[in-house]
C-alpha atoms as a PDB file:
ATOM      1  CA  UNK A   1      90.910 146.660-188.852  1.00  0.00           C
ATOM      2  CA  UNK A   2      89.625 147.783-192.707  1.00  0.00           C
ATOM      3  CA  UNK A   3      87.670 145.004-193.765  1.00  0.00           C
ATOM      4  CA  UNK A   4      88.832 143.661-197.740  1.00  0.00           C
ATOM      5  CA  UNK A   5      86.554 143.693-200.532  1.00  0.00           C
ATOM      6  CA  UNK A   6      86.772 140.692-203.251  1.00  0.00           C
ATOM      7  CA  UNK A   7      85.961 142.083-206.503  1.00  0.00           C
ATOM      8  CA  UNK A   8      84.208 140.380-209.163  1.00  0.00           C
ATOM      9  CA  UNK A   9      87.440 139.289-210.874  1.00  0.00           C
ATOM     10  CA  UNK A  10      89.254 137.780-207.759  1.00  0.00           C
ATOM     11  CA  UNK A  11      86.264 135.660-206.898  1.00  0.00           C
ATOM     12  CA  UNK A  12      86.481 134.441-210.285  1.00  0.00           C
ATOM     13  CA  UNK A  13      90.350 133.993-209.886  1.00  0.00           C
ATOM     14  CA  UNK A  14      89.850 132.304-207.218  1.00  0.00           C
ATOM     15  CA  UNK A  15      86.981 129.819-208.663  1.00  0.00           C
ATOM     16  CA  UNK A  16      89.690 129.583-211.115  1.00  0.00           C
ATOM     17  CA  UNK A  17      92.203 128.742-209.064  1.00  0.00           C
ATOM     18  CA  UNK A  18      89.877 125.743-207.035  1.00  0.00           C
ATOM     19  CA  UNK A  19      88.777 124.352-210.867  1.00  0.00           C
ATOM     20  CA  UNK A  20      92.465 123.731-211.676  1.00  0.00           C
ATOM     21  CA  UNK A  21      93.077 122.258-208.613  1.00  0.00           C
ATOM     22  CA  UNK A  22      90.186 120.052-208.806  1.00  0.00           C
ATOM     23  CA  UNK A  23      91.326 119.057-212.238  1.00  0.00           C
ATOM     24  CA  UNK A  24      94.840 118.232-211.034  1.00  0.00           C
ATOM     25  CA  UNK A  25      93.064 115.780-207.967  1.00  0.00           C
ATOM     26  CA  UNK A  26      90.797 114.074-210.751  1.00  0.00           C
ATOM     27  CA  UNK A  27      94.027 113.921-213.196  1.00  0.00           C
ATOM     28  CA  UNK A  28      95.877 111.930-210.823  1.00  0.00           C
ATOM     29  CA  UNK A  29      93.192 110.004-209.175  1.00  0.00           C
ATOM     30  CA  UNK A  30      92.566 108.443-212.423  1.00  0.00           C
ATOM     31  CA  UNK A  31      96.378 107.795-212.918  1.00  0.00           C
ATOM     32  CA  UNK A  32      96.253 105.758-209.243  1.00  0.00           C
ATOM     33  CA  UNK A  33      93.339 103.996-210.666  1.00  0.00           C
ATOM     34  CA  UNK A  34      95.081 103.123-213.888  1.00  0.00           C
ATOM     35  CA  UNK A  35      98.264 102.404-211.924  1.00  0.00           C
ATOM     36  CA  UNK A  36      96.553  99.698-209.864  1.00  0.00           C
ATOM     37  CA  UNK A  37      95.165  97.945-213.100  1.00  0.00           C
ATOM     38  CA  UNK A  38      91.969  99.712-213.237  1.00  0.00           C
ATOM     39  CA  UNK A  39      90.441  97.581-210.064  1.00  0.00           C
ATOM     40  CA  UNK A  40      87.498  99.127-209.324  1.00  0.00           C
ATOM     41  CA  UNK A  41      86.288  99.901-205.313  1.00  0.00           C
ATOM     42  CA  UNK A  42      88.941 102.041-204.398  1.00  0.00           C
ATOM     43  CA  UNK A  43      88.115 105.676-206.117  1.00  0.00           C
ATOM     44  CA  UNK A  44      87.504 107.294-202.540  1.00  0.00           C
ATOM     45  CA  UNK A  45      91.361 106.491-201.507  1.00  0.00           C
ATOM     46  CA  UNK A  46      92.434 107.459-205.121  1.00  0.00           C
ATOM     47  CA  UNK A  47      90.947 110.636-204.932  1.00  0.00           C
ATOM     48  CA  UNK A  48      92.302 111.808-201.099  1.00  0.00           C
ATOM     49  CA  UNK A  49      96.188 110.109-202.008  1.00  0.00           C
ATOM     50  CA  UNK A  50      95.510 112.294-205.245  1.00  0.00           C
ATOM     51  CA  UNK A  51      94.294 115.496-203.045  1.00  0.00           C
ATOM     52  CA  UNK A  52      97.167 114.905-200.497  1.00  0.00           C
ATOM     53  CA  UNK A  53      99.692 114.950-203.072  1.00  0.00           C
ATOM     54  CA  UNK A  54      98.459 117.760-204.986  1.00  0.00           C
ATOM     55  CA  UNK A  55      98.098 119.950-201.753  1.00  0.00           C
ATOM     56  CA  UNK A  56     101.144 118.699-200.391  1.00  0.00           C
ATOM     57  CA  UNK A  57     103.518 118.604-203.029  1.00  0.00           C
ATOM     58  CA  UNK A  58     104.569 114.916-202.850  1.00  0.00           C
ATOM     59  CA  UNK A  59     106.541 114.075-205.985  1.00  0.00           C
ATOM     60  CA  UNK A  60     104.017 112.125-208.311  1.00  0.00           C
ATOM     61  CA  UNK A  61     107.647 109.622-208.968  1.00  0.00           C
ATOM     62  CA  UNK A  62     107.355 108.267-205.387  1.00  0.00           C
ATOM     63  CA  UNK A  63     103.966 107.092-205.869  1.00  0.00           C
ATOM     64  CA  UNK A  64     104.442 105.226-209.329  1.00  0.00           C
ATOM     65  CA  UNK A  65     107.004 102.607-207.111  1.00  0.00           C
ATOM     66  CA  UNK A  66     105.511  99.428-207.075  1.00  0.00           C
ATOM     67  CA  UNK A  67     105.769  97.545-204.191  1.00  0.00           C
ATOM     68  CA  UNK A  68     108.654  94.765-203.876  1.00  0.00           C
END
């Protein structure tokens, strides 16, 4: 099996890549906090629902539902 080489410039696509990412978790993870009225304590489940939508594709819509 011929082993790949990552060049210079796909490592740094890649770091790209895993910045924008990161910045799409934080993004939303602050929306979930503002969605919940800012109540502080809760950052740690904000930030994996955030993750598990952004890696999973959820639609952001579903989340914004309030409860009845």
């Amino acid at each position: 099996m011929k082993k790949r080489h990552t060049t210079t410039r796909g490592k740094r696509q890649l770091a790209d890549s895993a910045e924008q990412v990161e910045e799409k978790i934080r993004k939303r993870a602050y929306e979930l906090y503002e969605l919940r009225g800012r109540e502080n304590g809760l950052d740690f489940d904000d930030w994996l629902k955030a993750e598990s939508e952004v890696h999973g594709g959820t639609d952001r819509q579903m989340s914004h539902r309030r409860p009845s």
